[in-house]
C-alpha atoms as a PDB file:
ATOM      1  CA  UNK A   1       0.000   0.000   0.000  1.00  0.00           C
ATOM      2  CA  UNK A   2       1.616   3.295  -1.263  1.00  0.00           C
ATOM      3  CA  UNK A   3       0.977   6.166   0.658  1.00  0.00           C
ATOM      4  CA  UNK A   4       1.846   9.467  -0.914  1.00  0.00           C
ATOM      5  CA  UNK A   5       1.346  11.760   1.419  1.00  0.00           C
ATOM      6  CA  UNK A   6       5.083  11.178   3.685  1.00  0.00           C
ATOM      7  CA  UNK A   7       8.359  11.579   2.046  1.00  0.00           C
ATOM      8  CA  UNK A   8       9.396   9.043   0.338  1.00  0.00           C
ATOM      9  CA  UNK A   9      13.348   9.008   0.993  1.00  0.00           C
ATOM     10  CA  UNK A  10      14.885   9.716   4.483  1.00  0.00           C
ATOM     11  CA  UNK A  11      16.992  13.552   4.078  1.00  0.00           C
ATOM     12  CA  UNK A  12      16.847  15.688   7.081  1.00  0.00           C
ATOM     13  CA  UNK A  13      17.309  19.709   6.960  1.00  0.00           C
ATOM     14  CA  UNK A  14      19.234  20.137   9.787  1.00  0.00           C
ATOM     15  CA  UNK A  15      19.768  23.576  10.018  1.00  0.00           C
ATOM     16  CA  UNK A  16      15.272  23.913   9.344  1.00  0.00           C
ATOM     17  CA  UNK A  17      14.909  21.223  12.050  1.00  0.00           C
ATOM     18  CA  UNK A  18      17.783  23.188  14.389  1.00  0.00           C
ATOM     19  CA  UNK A  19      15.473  26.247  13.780  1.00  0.00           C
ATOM     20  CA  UNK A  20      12.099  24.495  14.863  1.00  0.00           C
ATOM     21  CA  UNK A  21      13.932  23.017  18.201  1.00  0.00           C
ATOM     22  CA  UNK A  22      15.341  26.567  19.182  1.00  0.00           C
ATOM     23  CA  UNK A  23      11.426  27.977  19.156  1.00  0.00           C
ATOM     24  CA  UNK A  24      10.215  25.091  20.730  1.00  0.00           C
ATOM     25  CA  UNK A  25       7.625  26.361  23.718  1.00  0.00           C
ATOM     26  CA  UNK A  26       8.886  24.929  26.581  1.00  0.00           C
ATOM     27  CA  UNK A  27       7.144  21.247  28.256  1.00  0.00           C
ATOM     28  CA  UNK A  28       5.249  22.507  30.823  1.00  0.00           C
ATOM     29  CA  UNK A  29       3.616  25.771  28.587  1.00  0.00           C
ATOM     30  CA  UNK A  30       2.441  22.705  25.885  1.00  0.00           C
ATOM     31  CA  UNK A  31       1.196  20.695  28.570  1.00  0.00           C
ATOM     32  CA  UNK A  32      -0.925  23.548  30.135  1.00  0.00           C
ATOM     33  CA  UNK A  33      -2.099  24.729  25.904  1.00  0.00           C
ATOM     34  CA  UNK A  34      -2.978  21.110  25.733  1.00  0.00           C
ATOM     35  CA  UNK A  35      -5.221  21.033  28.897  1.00  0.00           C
ATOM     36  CA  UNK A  36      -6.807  23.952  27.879  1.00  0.00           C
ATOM     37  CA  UNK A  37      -7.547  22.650  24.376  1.00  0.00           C
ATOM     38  CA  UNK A  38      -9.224  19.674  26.557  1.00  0.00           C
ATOM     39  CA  UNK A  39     -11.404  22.093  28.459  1.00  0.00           C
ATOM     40  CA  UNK A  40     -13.024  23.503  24.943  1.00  0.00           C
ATOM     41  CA  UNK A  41     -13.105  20.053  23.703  1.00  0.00           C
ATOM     42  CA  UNK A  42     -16.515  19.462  25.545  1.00  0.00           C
ATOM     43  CA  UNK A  43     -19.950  20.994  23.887  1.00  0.00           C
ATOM     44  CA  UNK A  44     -21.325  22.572  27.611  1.00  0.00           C
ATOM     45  CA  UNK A  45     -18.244  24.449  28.557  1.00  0.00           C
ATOM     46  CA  UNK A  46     -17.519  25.533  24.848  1.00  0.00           C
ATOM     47  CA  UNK A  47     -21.856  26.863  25.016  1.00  0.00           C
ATOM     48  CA  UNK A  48     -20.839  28.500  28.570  1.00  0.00           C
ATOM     49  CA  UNK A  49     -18.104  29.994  27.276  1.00  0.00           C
ATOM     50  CA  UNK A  50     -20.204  31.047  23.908  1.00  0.00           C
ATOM     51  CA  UNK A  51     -23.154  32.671  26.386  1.00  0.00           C
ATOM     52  CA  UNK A  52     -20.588  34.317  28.517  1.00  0.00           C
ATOM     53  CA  UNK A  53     -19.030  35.979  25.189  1.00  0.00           C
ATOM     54  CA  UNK A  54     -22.237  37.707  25.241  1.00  0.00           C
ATOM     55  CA  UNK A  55     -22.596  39.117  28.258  1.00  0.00           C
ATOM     56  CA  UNK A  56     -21.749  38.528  32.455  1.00  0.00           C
ATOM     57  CA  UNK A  57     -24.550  36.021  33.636  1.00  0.00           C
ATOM     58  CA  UNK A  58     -25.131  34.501  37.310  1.00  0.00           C
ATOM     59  CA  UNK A  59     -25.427  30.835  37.385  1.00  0.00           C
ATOM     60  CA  UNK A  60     -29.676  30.465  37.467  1.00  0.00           C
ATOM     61  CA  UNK A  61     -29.239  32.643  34.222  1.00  0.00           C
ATOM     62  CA  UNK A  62     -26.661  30.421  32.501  1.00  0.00           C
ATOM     63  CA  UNK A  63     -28.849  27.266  33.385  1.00  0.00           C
ATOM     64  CA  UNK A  64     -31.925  28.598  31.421  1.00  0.00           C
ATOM     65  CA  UNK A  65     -30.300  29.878  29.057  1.00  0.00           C
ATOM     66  CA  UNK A  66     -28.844  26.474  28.469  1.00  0.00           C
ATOM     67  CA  UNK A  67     -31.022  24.041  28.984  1.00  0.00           C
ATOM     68  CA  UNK A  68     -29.142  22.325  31.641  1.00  0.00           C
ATOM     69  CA  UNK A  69     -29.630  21.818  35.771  1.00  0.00           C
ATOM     70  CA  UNK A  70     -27.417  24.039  37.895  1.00  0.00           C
ATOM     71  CA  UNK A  71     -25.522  21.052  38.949  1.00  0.00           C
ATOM     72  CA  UNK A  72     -24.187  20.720  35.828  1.00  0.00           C
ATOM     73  CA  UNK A  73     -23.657  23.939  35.282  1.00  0.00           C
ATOM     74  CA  UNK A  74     -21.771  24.554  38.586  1.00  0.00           C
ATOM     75  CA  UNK A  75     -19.507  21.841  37.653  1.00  0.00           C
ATOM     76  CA  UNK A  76     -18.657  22.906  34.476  1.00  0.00           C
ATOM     77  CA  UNK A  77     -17.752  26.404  35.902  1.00  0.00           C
ATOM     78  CA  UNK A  78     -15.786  25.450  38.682  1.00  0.00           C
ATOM     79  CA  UNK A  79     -13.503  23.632  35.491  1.00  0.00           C
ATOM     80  CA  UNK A  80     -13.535  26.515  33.903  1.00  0.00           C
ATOM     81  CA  UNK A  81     -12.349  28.760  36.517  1.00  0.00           C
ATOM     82  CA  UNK A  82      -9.362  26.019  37.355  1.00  0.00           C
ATOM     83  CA  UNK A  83      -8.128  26.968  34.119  1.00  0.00           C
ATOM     84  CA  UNK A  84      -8.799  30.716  34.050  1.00  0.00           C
ATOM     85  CA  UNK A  85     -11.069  30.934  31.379  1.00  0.00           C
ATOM     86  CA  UNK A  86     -13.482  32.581  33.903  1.00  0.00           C
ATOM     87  CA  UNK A  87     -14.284  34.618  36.702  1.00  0.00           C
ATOM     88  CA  UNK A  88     -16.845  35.216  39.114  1.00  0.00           C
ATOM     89  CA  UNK A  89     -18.325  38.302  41.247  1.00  0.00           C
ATOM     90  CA  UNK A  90     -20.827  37.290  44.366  1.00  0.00           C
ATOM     91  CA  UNK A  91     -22.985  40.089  44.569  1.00  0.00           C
ATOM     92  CA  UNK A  92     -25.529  39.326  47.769  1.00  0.00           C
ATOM     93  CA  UNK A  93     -26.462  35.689  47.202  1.00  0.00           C
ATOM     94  CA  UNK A  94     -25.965  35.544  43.690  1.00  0.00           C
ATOM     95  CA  UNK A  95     -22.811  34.293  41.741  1.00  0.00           C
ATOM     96  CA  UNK A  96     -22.420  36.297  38.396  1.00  0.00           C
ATOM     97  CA  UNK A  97     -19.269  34.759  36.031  1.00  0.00           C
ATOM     98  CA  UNK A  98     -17.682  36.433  32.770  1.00  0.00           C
ATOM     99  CA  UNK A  99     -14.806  35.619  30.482  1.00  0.00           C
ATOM    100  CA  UNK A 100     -11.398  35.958  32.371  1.00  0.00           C
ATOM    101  CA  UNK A 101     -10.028  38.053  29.746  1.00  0.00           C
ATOM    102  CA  UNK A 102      -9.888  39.338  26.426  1.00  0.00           C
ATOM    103  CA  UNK A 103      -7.210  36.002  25.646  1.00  0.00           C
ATOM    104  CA  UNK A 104     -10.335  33.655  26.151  1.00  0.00           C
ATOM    105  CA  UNK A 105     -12.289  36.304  23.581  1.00  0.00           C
ATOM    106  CA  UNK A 106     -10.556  35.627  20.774  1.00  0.00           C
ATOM    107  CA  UNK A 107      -9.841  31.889  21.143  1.00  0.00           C
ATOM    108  CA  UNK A 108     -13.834  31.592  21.197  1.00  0.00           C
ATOM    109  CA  UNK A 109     -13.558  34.064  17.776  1.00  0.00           C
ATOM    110  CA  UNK A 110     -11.082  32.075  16.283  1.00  0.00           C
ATOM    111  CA  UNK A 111     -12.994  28.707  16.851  1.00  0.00           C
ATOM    112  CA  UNK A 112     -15.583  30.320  15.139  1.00  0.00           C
ATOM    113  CA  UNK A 113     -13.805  31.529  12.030  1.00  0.00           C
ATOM    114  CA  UNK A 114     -12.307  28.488  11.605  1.00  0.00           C
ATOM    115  CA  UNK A 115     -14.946  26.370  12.136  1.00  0.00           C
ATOM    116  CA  UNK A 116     -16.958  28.664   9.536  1.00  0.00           C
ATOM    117  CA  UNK A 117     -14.355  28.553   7.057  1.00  0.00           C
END
């Protein structure tokens, strides 16, 4: 079976693969990108992220707006905020969460674009 789409001798460009290694991100900065890429791998955190995009919403709000029960939204929020994606505000008794920053703006834009693309 012929596959066409790998190189088809062995020849190495060692001063293109000496480049790459020198701008390598370090371990521990992949490992934390690739966590984070695991956190908008799941469909409820990537809508939670997509309502929060639109505005600052307590957690009763985010659960109707969703569809889901607040247990599942809780959860899913207390994920998110392990990997500051999120924050919250109490104000009284109720718990009001936004996007941490403007970083966690344009991944969601990006997704999109891409995804539309």
């Amino acid at each position: 079976m012929k596959v066409d789409d790998v190189c088809e001798i062995e020849c190495t460009d060692e001063k293109a693969v000496a480049e790459v290694k020198s701008k390598m991100l370090d371990e521990n900065i992949l490992i934390i990108i690739a966590e984070n890429f695991k956190i908008f791998g799941d469909p409820t955190r990537l809508k939670i992220l997509q309502a929060l995009y639109q505005r600052e919403l307590c957690v009763c709000d985010l659960t109707a707006a969703l569809d889901a029960n607040q247990s599942t939204i809780s959860h899913q929020l207390r994920l998110l905020r392990t990997k500051n994606l999120v924050k919250f505000r109490k104000q009284g008794k109720m718990a009001y969460y936004s996007l941490a920053d403007d970083h966690v703006k344009k991944i969601i834009e990006l997704g999109v674009e891409h995804a539309r693309e």
